[in-house]
Structure formats: C-alpha cells, structure tokens
Protein backbone atom coordinates (compact mmCIF):
# COMPACT_ATOMS: atom_id res chain seq x y z
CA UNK A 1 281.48 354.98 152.97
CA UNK A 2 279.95 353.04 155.65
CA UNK A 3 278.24 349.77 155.64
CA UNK A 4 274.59 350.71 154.70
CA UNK A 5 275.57 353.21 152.19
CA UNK A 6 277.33 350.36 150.28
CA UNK A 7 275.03 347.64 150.43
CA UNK A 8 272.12 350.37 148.83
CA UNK A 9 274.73 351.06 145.71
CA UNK A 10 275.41 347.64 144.95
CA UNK A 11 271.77 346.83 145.64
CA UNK A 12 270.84 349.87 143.70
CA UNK A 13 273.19 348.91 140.44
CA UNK A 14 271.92 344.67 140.86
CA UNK A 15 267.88 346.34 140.07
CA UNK A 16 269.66 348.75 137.45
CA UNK A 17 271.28 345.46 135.84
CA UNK A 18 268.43 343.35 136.09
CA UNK A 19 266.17 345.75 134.36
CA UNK A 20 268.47 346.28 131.89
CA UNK A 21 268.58 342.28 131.45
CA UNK A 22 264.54 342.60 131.38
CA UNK A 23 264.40 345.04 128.48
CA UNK A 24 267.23 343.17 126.42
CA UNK A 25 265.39 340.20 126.55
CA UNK A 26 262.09 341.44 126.16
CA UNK A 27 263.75 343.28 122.88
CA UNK A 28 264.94 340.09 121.89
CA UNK A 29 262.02 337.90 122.51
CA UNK A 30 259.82 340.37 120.23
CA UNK A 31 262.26 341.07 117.74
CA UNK A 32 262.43 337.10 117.32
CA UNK A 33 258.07 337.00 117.62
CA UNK A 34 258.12 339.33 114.98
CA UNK A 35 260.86 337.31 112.55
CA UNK A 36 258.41 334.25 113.01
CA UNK A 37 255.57 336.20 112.00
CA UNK A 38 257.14 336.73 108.87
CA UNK A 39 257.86 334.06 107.85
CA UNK A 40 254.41 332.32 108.51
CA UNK A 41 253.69 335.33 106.33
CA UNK A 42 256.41 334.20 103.63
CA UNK A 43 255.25 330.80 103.68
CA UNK A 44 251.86 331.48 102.90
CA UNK A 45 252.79 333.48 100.10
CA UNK A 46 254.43 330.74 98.29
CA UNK A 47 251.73 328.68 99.06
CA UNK A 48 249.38 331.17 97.10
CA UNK A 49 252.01 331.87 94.50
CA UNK A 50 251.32 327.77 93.58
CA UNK A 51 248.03 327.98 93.96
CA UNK A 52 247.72 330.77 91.55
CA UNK A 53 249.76 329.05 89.04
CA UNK A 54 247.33 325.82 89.36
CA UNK A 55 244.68 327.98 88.76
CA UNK A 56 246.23 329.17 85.13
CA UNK A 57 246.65 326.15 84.05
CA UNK A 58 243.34 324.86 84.86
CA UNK A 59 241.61 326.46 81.34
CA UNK A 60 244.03 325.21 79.31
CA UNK A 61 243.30 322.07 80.49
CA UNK A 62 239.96 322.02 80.51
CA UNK A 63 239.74 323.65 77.20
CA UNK A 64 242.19 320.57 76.01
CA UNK A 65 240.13 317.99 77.36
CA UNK A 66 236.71 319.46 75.39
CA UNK A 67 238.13 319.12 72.14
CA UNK A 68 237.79 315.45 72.84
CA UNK A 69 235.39 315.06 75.53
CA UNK A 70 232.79 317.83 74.79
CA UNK A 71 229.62 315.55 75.71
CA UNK A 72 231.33 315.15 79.43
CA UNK A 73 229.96 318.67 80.34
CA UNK A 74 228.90 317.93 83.71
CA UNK A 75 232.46 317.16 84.77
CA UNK A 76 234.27 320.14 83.06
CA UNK A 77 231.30 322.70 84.60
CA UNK A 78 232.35 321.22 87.74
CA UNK A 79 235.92 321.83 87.49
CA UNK A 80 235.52 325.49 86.09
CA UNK A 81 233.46 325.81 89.06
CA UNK A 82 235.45 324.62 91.40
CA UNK A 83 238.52 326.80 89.82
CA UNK A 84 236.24 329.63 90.07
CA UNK A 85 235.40 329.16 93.79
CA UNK A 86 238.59 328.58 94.46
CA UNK A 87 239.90 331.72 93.04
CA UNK A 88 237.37 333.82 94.24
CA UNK A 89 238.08 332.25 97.95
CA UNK A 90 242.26 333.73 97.62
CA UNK A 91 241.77 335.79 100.09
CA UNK A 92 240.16 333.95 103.26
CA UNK A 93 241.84 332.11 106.07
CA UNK A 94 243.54 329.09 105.34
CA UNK A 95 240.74 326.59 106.59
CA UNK A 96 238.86 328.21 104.08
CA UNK A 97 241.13 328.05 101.81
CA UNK A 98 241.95 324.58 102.14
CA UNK A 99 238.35 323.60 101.55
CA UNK A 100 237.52 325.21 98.25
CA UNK A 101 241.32 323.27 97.35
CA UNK A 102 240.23 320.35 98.29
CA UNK A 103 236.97 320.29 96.38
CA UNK A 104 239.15 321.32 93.17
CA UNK A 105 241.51 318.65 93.53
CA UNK A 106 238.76 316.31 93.77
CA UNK A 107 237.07 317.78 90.35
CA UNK A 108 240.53 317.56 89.01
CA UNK A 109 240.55 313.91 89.37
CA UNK A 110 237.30 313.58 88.30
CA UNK A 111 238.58 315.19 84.84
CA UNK A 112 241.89 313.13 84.75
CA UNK A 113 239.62 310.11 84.75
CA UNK A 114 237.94 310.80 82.10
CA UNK A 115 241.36 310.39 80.01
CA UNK A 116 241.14 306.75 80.30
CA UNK A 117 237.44 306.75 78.34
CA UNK A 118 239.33 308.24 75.96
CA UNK A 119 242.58 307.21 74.15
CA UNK A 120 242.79 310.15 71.91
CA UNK A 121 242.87 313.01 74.69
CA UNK A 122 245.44 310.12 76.74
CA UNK A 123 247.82 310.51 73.89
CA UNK A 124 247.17 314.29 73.17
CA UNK A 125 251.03 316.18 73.71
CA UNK A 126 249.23 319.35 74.80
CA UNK A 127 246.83 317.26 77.39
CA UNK A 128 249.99 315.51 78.77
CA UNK A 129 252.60 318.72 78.81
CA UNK A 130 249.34 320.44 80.94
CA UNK A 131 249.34 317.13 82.88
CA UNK A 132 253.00 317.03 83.92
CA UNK A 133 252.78 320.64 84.89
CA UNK A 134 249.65 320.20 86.92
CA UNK A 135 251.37 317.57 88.68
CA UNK A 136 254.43 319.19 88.98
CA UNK A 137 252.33 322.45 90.67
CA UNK A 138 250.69 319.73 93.55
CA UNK A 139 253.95 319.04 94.48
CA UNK A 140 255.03 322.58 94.74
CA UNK A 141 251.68 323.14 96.65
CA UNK A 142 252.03 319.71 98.69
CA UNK A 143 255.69 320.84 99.76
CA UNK A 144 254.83 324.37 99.90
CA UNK A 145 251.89 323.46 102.65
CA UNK A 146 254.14 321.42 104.59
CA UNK A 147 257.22 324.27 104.91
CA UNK A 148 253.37 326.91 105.86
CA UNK A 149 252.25 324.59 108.28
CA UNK A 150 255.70 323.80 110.16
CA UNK A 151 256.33 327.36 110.54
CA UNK A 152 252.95 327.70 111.96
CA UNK A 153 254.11 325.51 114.60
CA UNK A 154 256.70 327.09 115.43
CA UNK A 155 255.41 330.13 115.48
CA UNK A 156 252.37 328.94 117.33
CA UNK A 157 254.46 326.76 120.09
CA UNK A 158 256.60 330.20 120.71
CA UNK A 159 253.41 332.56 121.46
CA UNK A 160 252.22 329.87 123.82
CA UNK A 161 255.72 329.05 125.66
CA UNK A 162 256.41 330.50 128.72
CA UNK A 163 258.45 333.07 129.10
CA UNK A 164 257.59 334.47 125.50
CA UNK A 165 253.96 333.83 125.75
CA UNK A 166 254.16 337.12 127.73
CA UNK A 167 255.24 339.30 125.21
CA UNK A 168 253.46 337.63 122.63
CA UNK A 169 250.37 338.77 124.69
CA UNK A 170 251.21 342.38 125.47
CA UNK A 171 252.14 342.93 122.07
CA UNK A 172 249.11 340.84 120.62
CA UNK A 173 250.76 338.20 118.57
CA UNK A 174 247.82 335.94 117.84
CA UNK A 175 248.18 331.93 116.58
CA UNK A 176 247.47 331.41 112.56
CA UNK A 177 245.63 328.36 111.43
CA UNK A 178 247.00 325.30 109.48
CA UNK A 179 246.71 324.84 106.10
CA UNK A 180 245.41 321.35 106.14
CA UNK A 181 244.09 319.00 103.24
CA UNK A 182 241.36 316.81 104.13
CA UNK A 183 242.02 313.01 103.69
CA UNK A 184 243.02 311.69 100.07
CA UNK A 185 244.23 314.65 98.76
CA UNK A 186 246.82 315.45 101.44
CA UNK A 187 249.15 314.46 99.01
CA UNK A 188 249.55 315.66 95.33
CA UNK A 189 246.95 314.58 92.54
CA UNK A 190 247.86 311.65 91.12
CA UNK A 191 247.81 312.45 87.57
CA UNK A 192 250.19 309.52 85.90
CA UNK A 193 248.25 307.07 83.71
C-alpha cells in the first residue's frame, strides 16, 4: 500500500468516525430534549392535580361560610365565580391560567375575612378542617409552581444553548411559559386567624 492509498483510508475511517460521533450525539441530545419535555409536562400535571383539588373544596367552603354569613352574598357570588372561571380556564396556557388563579385567591381572601365579622363561622370545626385543607392545597400549589417553573428553565435554557439549540430547532422543540403568580399571592393564602 503506498503512501496516498493510506492517508485516503485513515482519512476515509476519521469522516466515518466523526459522523458516527455526530449521530450519537445528536441521538443523545434529543433523547435528553425529549426527557425535559416530559417532565415540564409532569410538572404541570401536578400543578393541575392541586388546582383541581382547590377547586373541590371551594363549595364546601363556601356553602360553610353561608350558613353564617348568608347576607354577605356579594362576596360568596364572587368566589363561586371566580371558582367557576377558574375551572372553566383548565385547559389554557399557563399565563392564562395563572390569571384566573390569581383572581380566585384574591376572592378567597376576601371570604376568609369575612370570618373575623363573625365569631361563630371562626369557631365552626367544619369551616376550620376546610380552612386547614385549603391552606394545606396553596402550599401544594405554591411548591408545585415552583418545581413547573424550574423545569421550565431548564428546559427552556437547553433549547436555547448552543450546541442543542440545533436540534431543538430541527426537531421543533418550542419554549413553554412560566406559571407565574402576580404580586401578593405568589405565596400561599394566608388563611390562619
């Protein structure tokens, strides 16, 4: 084998070996895309399993605080409203989302208000059990948005980082939006008296 002849084999086997390093990591680089995907996906889903659970408890409450607060009308329309909204909202983006949320945790502490005008609905077992598990539920939520919205970020920061940023564009990975609270109620409702 003479000079010329060798130097095309090993050149030959060096592209062979460097494609093959191509394809591995572009295997690896979507297989890892997609693993972040779902868990964005995962996170959101626990985030909605809380939210769902805040949204059963909200009649019971409500219906709690009317046996001693019936006159306040205004306030429990405008927490069955916002519940409603809410619910009927479960299946839009998470900026959405987070803005029919935070208009029911507002109404929410508008109605846990109302339990200081009125000693008898404070000291009601059923009002406080709903309490404690409505309080118990924002912190689920609360911890549940924070685990969504660092995921996000990760997942976001790898579709934008070279070199993945090129697979995540040939194979369309797009970036999801935060769930975000606005303002006072990024943390849970305060609901202790």
């Amino acid at each position: 084998m003479n000079a010329g002849t060798l130097i095309a084999v090993v050149g030959g086997g060096c592209v062979c070996l460097l494609l093959v390093l191509l394809v591995v990591w572009g295997v690896v680089t979507y297989n890892k895309l997609v693993r972040q995907r779902n868990q964005v996906d995962a996170a959101w889903a626990q985030i909605d399993v809380q939210l769902k659970r805040r949204y059963d408890l909200i009649p019971n409450l409500v219906e709690t605080v009317k046996g001693y607060a019936a006159h306040e009308r205004g306030t429990l329309d405008a927490v069955v409203q916002a519940r409603n909204s809410a619910v009927g909202n479960a299946g839009a983006n998470p900026a959405s989302r987070a803005e029919t949320e935070n208009m029911l945790t507002q109404t929410l502490g508008r109605l846990f208000a109302l339990a200081e005008a009125y000693p008898n609905l404070k000291a009601n077992e059923n009002f406080s059990a709903l309490q404690g598990e409505l309080a118990n539920t924002e912190d689920k939520i609360a911890y549940s948005r924070q685990f969504y919205n660092d995921t996000v970020n990760k997942y976001n920061t790898k579709i934008q980082s070279l070199p993945s940023n090129i697979i995540a564009g040939m194979f369309h990975f797009t970036e999801r939006e935060y769930f975000e609270a606005a303002g006072e109620a990024r943390g849970p409702v305060n609901v202790q008296f």
